[in-house]
PDB file of N, CA and C in Angstrom:
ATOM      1  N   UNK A   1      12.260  15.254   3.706  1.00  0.00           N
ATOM      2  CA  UNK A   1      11.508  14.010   3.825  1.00  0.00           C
ATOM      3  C   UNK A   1      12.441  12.861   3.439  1.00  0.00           C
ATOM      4  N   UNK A   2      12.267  11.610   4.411  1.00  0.00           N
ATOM      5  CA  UNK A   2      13.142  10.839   4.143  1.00  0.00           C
ATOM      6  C   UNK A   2      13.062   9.723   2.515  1.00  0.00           C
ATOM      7  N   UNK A   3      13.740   9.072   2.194  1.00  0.00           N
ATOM      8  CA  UNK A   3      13.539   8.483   0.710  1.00  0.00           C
ATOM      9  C   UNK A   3      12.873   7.360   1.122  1.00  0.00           C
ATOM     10  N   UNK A   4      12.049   6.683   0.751  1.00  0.00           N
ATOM     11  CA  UNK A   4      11.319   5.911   0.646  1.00  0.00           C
ATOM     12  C   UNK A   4      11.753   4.565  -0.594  1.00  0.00           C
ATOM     13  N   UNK A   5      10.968   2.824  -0.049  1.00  0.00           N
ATOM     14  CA  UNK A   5      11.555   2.054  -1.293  1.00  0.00           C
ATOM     15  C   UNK A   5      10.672   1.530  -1.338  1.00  0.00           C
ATOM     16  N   UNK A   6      10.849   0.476  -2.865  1.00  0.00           N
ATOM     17  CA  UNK A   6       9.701  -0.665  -2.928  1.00  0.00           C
ATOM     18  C   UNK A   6       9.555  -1.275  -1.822  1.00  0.00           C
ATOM     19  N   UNK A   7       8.557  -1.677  -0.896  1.00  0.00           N
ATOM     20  CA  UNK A   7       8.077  -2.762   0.294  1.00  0.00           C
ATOM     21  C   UNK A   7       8.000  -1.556   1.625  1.00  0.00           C
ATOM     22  N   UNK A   8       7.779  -0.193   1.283  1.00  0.00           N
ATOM     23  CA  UNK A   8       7.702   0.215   2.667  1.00  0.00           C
ATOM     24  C   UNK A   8       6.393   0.497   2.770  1.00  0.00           C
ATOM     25  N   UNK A   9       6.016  -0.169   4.447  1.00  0.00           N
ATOM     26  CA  UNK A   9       4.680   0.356   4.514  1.00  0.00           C
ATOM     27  C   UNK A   9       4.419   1.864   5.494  1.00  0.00           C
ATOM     28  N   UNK A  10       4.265   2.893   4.409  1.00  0.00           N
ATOM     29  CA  UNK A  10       3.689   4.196   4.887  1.00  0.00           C
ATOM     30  C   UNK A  10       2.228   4.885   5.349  1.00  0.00           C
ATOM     31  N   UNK A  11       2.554   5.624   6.147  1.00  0.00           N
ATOM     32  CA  UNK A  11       0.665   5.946   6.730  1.00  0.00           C
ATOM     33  C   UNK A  11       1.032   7.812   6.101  1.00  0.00           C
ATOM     34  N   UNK A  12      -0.187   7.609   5.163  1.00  0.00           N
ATOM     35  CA  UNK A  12      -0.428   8.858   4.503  1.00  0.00           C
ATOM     36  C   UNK A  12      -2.362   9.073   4.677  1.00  0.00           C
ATOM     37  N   UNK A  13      -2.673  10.890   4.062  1.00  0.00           N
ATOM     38  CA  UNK A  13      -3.749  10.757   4.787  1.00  0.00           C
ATOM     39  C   UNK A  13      -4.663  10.698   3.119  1.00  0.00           C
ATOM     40  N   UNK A  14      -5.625   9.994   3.622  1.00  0.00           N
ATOM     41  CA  UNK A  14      -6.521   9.679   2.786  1.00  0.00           C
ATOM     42  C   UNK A  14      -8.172  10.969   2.502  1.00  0.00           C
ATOM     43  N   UNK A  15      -8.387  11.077   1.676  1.00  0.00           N
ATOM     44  CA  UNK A  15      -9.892  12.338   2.049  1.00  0.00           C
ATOM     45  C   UNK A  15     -10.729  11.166   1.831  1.00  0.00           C
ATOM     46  N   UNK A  16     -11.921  11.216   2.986  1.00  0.00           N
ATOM     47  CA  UNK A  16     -13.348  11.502   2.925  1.00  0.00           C
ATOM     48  C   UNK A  16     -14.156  11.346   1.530  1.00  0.00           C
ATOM     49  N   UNK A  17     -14.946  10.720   1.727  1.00  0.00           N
ATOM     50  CA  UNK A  17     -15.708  10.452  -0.330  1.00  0.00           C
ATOM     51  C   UNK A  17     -16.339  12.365   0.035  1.00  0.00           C
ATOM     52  N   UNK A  18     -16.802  12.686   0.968  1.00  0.00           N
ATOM     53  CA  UNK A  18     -16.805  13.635   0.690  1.00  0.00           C
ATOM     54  C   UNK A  18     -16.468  15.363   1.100  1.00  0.00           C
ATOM     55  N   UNK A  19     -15.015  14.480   0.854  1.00  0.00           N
ATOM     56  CA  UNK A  19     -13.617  15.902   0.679  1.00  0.00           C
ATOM     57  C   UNK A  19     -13.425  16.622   2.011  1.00  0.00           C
ATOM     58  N   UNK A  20     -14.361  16.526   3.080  1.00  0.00           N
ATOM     59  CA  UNK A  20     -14.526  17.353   4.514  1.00  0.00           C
ATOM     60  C   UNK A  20     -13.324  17.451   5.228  1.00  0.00           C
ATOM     61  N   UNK A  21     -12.616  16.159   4.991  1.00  0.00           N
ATOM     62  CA  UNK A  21     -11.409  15.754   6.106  1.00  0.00           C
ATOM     63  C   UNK A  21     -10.906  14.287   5.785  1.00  0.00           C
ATOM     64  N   UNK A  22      -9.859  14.187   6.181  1.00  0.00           N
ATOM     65  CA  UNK A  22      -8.962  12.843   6.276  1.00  0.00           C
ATOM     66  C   UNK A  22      -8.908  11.819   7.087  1.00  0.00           C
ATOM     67  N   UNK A  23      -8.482  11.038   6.911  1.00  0.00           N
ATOM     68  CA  UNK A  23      -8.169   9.864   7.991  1.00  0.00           C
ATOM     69  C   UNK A  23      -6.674   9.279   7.534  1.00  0.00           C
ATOM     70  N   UNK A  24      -5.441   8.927   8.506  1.00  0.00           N
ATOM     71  CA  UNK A  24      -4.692   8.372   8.184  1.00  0.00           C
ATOM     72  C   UNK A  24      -4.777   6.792   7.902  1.00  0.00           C
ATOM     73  N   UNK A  25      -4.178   6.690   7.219  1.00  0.00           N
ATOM     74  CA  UNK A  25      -4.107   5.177   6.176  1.00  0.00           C
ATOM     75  C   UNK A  25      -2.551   4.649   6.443  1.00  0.00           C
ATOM     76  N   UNK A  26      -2.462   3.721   6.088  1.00  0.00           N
ATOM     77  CA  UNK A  26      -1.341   2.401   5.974  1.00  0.00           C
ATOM     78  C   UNK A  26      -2.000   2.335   4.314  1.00  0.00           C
ATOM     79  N   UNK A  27      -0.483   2.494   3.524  1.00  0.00           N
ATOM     80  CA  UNK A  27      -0.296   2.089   1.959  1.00  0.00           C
ATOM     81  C   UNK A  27       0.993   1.860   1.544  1.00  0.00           C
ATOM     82  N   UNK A  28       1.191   0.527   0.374  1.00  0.00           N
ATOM     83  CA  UNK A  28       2.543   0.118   0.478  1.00  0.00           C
ATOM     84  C   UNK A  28       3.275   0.759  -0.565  1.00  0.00           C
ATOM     85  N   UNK A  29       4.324   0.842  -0.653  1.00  0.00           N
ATOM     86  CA  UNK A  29       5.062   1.545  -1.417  1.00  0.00           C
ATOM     87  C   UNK A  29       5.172   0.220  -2.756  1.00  0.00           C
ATOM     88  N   UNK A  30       4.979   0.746  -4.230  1.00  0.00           N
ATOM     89  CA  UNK A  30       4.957  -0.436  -4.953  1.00  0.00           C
ATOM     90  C   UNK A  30       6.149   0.453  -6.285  1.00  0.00           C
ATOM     91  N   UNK A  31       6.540   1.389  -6.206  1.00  0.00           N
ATOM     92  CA  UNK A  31       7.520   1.778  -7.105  1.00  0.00           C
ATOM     93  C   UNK A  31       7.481   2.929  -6.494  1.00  0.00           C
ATOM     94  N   UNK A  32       9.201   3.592  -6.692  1.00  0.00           N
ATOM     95  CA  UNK A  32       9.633   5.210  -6.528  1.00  0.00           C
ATOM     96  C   UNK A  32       9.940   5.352  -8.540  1.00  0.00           C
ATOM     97  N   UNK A  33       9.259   6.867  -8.421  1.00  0.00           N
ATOM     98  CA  UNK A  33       9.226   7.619  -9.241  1.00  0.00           C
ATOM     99  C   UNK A  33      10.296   8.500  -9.580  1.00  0.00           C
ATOM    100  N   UNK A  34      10.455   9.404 -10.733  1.00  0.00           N
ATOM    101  CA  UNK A  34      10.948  10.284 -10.579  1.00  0.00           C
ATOM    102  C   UNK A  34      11.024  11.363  -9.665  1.00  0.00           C
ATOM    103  N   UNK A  35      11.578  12.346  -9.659  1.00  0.00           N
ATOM    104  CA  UNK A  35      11.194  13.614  -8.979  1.00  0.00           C
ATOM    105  C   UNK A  35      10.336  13.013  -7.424  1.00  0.00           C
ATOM    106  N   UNK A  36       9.396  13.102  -7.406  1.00  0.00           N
ATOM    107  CA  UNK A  36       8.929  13.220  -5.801  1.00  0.00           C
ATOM    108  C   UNK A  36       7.769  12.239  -5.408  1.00  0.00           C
ATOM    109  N   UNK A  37       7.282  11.343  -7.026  1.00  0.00           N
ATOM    110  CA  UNK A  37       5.930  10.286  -7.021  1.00  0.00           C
ATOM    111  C   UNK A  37       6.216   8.811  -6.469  1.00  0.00           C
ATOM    112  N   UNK A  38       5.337   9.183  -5.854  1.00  0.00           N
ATOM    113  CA  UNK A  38       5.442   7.503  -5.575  1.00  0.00           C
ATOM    114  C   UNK A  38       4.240   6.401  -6.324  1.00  0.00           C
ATOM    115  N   UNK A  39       4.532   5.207  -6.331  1.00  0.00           N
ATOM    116  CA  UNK A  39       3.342   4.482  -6.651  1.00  0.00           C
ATOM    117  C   UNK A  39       3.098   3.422  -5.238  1.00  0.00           C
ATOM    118  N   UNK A  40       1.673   3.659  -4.958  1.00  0.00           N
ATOM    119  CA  UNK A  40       0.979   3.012  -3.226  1.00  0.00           C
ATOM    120  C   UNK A  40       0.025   2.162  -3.970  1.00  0.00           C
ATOM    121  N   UNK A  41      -0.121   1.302  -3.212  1.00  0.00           N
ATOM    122  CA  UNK A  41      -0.936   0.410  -3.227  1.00  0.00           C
ATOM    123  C   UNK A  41      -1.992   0.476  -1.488  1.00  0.00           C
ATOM    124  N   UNK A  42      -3.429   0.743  -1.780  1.00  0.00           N
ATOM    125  CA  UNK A  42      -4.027   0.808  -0.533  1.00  0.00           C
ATOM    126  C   UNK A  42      -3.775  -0.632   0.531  1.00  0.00           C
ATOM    127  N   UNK A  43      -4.074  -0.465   1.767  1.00  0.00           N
ATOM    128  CA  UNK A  43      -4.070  -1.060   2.729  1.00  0.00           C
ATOM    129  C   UNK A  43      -5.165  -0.824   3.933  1.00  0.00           C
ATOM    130  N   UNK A  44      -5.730  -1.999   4.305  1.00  0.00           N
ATOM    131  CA  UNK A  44      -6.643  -1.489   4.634  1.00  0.00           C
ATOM    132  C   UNK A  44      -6.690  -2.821   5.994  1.00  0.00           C
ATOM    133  N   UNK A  45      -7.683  -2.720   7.106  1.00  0.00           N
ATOM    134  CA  UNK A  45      -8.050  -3.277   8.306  1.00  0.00           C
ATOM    135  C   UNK A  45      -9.228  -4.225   7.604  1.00  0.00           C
ATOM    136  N   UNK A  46     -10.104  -3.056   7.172  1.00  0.00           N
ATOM    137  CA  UNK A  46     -11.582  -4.008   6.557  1.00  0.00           C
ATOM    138  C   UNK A  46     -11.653  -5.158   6.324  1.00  0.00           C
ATOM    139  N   UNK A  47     -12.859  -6.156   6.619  1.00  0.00           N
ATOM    140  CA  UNK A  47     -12.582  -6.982   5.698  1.00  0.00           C
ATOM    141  C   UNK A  47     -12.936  -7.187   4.326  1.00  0.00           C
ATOM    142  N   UNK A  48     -12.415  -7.727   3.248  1.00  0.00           N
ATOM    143  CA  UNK A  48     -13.009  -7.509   1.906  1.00  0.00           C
ATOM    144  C   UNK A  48     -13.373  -8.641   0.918  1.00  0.00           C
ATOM    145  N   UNK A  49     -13.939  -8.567   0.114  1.00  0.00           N
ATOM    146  CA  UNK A  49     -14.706  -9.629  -0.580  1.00  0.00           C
ATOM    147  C   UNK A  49     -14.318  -9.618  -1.829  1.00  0.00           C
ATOM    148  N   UNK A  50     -13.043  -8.915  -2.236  1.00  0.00           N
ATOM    149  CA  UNK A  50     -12.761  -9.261  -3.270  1.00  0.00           C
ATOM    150  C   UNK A  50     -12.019 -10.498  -3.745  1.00  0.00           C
ATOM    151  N   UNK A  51     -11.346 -10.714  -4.882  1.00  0.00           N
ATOM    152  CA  UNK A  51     -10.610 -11.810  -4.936  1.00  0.00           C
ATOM    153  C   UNK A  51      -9.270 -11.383  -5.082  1.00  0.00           C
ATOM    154  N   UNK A  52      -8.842  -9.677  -4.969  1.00  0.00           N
ATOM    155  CA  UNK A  52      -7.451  -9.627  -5.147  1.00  0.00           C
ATOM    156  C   UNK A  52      -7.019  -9.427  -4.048  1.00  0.00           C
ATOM    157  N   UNK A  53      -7.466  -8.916  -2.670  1.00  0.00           N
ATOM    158  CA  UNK A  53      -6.833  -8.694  -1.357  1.00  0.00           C
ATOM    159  C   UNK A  53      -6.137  -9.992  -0.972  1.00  0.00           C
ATOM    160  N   UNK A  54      -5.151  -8.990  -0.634  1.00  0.00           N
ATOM    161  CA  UNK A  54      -3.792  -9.818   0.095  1.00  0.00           C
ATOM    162  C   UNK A  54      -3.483  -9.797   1.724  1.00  0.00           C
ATOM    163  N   UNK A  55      -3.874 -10.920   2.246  1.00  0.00           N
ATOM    164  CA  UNK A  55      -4.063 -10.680   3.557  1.00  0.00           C
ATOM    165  C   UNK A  55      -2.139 -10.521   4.478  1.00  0.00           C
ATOM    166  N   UNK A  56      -2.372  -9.367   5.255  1.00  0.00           N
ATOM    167  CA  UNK A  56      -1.099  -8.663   5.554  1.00  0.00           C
ATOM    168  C   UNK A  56      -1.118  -8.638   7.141  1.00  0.00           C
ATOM    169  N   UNK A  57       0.066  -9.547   7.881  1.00  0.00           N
ATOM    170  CA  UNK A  57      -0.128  -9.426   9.138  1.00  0.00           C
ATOM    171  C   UNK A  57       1.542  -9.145   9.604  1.00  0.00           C
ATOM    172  N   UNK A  58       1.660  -9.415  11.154  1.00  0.00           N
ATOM    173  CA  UNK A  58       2.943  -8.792  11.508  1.00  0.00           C
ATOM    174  C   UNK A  58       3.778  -9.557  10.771  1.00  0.00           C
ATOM    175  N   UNK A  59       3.915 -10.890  10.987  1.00  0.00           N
ATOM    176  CA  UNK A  59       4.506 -12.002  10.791  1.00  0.00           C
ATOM    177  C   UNK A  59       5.380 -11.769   8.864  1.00  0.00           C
ATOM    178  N   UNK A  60       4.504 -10.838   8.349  1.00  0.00           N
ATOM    179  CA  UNK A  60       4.879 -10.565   7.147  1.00  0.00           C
ATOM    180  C   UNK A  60       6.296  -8.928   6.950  1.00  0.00           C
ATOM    181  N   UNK A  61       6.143  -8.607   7.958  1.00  0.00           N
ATOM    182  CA  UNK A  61       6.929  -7.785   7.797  1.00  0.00           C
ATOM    183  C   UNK A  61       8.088  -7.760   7.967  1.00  0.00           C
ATOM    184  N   UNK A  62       9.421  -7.142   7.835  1.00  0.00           N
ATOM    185  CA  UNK A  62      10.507  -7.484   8.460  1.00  0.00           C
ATOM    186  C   UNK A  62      10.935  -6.131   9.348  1.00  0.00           C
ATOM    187  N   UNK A  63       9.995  -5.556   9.389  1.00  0.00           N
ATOM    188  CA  UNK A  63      10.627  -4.419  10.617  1.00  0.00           C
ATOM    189  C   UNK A  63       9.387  -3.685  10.231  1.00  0.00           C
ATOM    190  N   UNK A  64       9.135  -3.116  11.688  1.00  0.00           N
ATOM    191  CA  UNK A  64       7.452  -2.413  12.095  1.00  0.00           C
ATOM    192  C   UNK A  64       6.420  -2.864  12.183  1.00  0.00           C
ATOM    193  N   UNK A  65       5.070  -2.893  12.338  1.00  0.00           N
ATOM    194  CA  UNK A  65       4.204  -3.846  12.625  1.00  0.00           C
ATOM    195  C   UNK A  65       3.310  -3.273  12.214  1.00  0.00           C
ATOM    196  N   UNK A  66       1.878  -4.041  11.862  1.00  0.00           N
ATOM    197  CA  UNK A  66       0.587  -3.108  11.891  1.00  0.00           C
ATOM    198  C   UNK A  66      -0.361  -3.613  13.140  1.00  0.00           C
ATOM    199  N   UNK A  67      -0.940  -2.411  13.420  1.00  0.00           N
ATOM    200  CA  UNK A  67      -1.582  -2.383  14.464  1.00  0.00           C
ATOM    201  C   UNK A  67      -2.787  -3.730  14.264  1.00  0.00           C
ATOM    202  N   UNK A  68      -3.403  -4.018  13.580  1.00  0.00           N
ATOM    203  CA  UNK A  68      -3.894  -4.975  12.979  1.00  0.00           C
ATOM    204  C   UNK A  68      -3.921  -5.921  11.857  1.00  0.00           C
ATOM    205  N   UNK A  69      -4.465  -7.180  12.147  1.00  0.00           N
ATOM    206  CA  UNK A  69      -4.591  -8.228  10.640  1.00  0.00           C
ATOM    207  C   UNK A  69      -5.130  -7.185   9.751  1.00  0.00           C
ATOM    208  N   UNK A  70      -4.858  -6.990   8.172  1.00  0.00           N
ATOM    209  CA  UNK A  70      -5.083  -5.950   7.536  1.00  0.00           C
ATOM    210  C   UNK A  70      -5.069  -6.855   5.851  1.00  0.00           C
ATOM    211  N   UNK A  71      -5.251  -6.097   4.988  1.00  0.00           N
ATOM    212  CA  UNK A  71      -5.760  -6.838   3.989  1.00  0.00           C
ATOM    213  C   UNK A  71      -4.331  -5.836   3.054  1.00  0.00           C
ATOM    214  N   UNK A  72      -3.727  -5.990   1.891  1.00  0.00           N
ATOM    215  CA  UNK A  72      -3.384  -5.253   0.778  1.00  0.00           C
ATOM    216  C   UNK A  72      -4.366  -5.618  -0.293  1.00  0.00           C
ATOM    217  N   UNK A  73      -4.535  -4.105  -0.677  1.00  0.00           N
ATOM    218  CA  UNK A  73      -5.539  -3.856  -1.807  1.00  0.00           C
ATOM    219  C   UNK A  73      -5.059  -3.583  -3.417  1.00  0.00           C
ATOM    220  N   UNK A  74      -4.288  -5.046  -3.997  1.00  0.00           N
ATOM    221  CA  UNK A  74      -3.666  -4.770  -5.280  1.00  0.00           C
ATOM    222  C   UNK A  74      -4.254  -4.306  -6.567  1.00  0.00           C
ATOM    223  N   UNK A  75      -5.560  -4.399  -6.461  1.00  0.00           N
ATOM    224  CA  UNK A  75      -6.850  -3.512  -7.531  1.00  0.00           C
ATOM    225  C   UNK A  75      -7.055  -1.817  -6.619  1.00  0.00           C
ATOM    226  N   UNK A  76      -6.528  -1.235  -6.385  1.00  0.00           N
ATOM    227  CA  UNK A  76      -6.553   0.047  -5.506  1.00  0.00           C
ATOM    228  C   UNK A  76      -5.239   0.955  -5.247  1.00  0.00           C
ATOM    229  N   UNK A  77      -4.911   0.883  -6.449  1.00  0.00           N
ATOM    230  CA  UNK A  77      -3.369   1.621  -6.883  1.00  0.00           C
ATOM    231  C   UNK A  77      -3.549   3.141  -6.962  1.00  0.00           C
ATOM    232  N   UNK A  78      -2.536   4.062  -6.771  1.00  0.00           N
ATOM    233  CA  UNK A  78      -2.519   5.739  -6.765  1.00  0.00           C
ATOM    234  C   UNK A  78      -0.974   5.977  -6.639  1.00  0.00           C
ATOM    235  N   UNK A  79      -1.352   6.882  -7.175  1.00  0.00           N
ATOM    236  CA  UNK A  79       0.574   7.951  -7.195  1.00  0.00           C
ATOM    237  C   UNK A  79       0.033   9.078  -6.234  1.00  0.00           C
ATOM    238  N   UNK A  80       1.096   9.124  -5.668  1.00  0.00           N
ATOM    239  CA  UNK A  80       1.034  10.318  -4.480  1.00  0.00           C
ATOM    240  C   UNK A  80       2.139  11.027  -4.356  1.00  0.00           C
ATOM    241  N   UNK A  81       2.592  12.424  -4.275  1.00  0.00           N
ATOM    242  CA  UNK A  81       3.850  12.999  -3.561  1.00  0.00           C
ATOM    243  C   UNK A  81       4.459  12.398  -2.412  1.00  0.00           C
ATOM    244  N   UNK A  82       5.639  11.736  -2.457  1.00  0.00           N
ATOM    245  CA  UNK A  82       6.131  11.138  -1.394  1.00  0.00           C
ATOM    246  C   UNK A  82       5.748  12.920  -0.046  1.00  0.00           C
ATOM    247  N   UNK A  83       5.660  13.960  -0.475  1.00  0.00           N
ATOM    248  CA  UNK A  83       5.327  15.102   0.656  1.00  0.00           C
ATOM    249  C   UNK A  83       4.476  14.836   1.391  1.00  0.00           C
ATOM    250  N   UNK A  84       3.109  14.083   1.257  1.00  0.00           N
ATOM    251  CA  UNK A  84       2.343  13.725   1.730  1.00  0.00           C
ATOM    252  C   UNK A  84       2.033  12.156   2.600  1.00  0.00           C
ATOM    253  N   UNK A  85       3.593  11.987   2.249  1.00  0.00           N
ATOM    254  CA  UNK A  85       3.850  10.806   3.592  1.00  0.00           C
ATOM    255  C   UNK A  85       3.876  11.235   5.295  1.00  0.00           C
ATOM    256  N   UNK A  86       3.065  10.872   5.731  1.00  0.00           N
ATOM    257  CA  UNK A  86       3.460  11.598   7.222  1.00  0.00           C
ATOM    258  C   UNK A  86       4.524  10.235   7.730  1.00  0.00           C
ATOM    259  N   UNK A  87       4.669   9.415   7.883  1.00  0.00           N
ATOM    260  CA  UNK A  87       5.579   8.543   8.982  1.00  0.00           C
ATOM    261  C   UNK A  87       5.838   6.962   8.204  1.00  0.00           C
ATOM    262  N   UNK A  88       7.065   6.551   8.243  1.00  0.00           N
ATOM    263  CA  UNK A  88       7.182   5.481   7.721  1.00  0.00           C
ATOM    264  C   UNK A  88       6.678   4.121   9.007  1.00  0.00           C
ATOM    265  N   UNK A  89       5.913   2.896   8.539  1.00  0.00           N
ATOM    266  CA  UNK A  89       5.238   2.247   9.933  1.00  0.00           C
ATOM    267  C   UNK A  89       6.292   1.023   9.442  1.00  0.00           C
ATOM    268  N   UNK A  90       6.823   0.641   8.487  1.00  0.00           N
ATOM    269  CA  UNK A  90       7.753  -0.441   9.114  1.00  0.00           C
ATOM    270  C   UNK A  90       7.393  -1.029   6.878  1.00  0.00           C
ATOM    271  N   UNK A  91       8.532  -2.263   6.725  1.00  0.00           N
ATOM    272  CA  UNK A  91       8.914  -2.630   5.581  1.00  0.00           C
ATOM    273  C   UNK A  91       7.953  -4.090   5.104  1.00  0.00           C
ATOM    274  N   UNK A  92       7.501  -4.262   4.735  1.00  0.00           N
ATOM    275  CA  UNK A  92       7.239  -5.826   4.209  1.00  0.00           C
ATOM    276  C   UNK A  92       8.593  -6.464   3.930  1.00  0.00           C
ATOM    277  N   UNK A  93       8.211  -7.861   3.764  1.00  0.00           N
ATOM    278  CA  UNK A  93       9.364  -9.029   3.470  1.00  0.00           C
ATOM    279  C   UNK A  93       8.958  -8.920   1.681  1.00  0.00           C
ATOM    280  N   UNK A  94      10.184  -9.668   1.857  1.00  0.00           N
ATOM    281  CA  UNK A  94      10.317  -9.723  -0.275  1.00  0.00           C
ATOM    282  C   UNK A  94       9.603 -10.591  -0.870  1.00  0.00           C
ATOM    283  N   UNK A  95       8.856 -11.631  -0.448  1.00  0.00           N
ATOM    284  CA  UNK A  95       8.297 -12.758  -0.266  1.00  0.00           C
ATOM    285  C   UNK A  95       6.490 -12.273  -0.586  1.00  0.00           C
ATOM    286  N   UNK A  96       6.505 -11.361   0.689  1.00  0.00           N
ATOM    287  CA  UNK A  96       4.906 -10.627   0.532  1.00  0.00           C
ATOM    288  C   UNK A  96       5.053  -9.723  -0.132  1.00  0.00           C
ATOM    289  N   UNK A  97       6.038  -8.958  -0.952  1.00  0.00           N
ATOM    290  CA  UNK A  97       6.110  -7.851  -1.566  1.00  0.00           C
ATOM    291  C   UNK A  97       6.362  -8.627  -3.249  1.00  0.00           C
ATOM    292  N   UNK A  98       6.738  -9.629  -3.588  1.00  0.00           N
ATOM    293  CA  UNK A  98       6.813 -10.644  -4.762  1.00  0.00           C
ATOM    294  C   UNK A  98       5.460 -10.447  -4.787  1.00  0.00           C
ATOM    295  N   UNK A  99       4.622 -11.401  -3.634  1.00  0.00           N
ATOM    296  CA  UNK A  99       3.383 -11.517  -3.821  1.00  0.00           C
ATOM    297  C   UNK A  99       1.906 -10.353  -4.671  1.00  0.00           C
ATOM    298  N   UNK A 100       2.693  -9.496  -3.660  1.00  0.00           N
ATOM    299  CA  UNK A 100       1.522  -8.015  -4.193  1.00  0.00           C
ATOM    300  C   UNK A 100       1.895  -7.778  -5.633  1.00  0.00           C
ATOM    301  N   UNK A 101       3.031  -7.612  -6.320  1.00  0.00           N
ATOM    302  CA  UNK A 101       3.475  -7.038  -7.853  1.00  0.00           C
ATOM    303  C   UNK A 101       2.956  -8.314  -8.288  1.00  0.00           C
ATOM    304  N   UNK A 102       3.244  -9.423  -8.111  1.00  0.00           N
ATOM    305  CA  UNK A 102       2.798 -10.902  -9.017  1.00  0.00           C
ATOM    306  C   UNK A 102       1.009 -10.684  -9.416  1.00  0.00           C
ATOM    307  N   UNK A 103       0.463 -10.330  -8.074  1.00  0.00           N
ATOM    308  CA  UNK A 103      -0.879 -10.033  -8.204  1.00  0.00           C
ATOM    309  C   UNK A 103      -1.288  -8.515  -9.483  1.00  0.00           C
ATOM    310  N   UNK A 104      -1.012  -7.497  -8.971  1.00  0.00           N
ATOM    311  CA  UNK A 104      -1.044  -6.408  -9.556  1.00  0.00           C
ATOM    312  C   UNK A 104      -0.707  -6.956 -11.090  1.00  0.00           C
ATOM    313  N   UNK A 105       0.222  -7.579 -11.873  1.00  0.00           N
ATOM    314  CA  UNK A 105       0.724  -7.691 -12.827  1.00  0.00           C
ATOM    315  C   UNK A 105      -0.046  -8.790 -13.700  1.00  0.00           C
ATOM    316  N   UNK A 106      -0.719  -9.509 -12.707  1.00  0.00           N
ATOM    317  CA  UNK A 106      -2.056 -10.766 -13.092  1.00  0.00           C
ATOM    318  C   UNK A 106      -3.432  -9.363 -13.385  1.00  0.00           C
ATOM    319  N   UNK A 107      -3.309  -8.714 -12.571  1.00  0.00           N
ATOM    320  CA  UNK A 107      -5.143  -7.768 -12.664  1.00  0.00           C
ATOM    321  C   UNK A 107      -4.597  -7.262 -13.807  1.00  0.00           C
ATOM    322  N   UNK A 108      -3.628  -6.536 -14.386  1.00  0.00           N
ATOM    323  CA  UNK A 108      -3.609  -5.684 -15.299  1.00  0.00           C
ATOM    324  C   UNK A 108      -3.308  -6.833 -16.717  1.00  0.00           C
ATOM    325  N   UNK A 109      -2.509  -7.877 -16.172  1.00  0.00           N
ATOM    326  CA  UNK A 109      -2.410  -8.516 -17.653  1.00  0.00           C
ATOM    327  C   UNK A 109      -3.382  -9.692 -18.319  1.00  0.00           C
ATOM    328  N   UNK A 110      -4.295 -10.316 -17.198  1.00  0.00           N
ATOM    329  CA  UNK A 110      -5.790  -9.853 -17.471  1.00  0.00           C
ATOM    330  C   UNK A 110      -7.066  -9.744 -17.341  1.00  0.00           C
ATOM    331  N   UNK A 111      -7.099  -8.656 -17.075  1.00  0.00           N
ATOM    332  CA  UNK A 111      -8.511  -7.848 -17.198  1.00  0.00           C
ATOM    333  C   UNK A 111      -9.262  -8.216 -18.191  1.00  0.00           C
ATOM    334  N   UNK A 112     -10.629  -7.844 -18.484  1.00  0.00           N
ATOM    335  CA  UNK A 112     -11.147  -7.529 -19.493  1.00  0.00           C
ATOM    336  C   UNK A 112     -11.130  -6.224 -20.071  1.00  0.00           C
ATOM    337  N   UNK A 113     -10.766  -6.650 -21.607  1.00  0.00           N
ATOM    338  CA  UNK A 113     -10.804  -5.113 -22.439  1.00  0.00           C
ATOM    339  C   UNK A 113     -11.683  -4.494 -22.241  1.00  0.00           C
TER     340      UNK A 113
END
């Protein structure tokens, strides 16, 4: 499997709320791990009503595209085996990838206790 970096956007498969089967997903790569973990941040088409989605279009990427205007979901973090990457879909710019950690680093620093 190829190595993976901060700003790549990968399509890995996601389960079902209930566990039956998958659907492939678009999620960004937000840190490499030791050994084989990655840290993703979801990505999603939907539209959403929160206040942390980061709206993600071609224009933001610097190589690959998404099939649609799509949202990043910086409250919707997971570690995954980079094994369970099926296909790399293309990189974000450093600019929108500043953006997502600046966010992520605002939800966690603060939250409520």
């Amino acid at each position: 499997m190829a190595g993976f970096v901060k700003g790549d956007v990968v399509i890995v498969p996601f389960p079902f709320s209930d566990l039956t089967d998958t659907k492939r997903r678009p999620a960004l790569v937000i840190a490499t791990l030791q050994a084989d973990d990655l840290i993703l941040c979801q990505i999603t088409s939907q539209a959403v009503g929160d206040i942390y989605a980061i709206q993600l279009d071609n224009s933001d990427f610097s190589y690959g595209r998404s099939n649609q205007p799509s949202n990043i979901r910086p409250n919707r973090i997971f570690t995954a085996d980079k094994q369970i990457v099926l296909y790399q879909a293309g990189q974000i710019k450093l600019e929108k990838l500043t953006e997502v950690i600046n966010k992520i680093i605002e939800i966690i620093q603060y939250s409520n206790p």
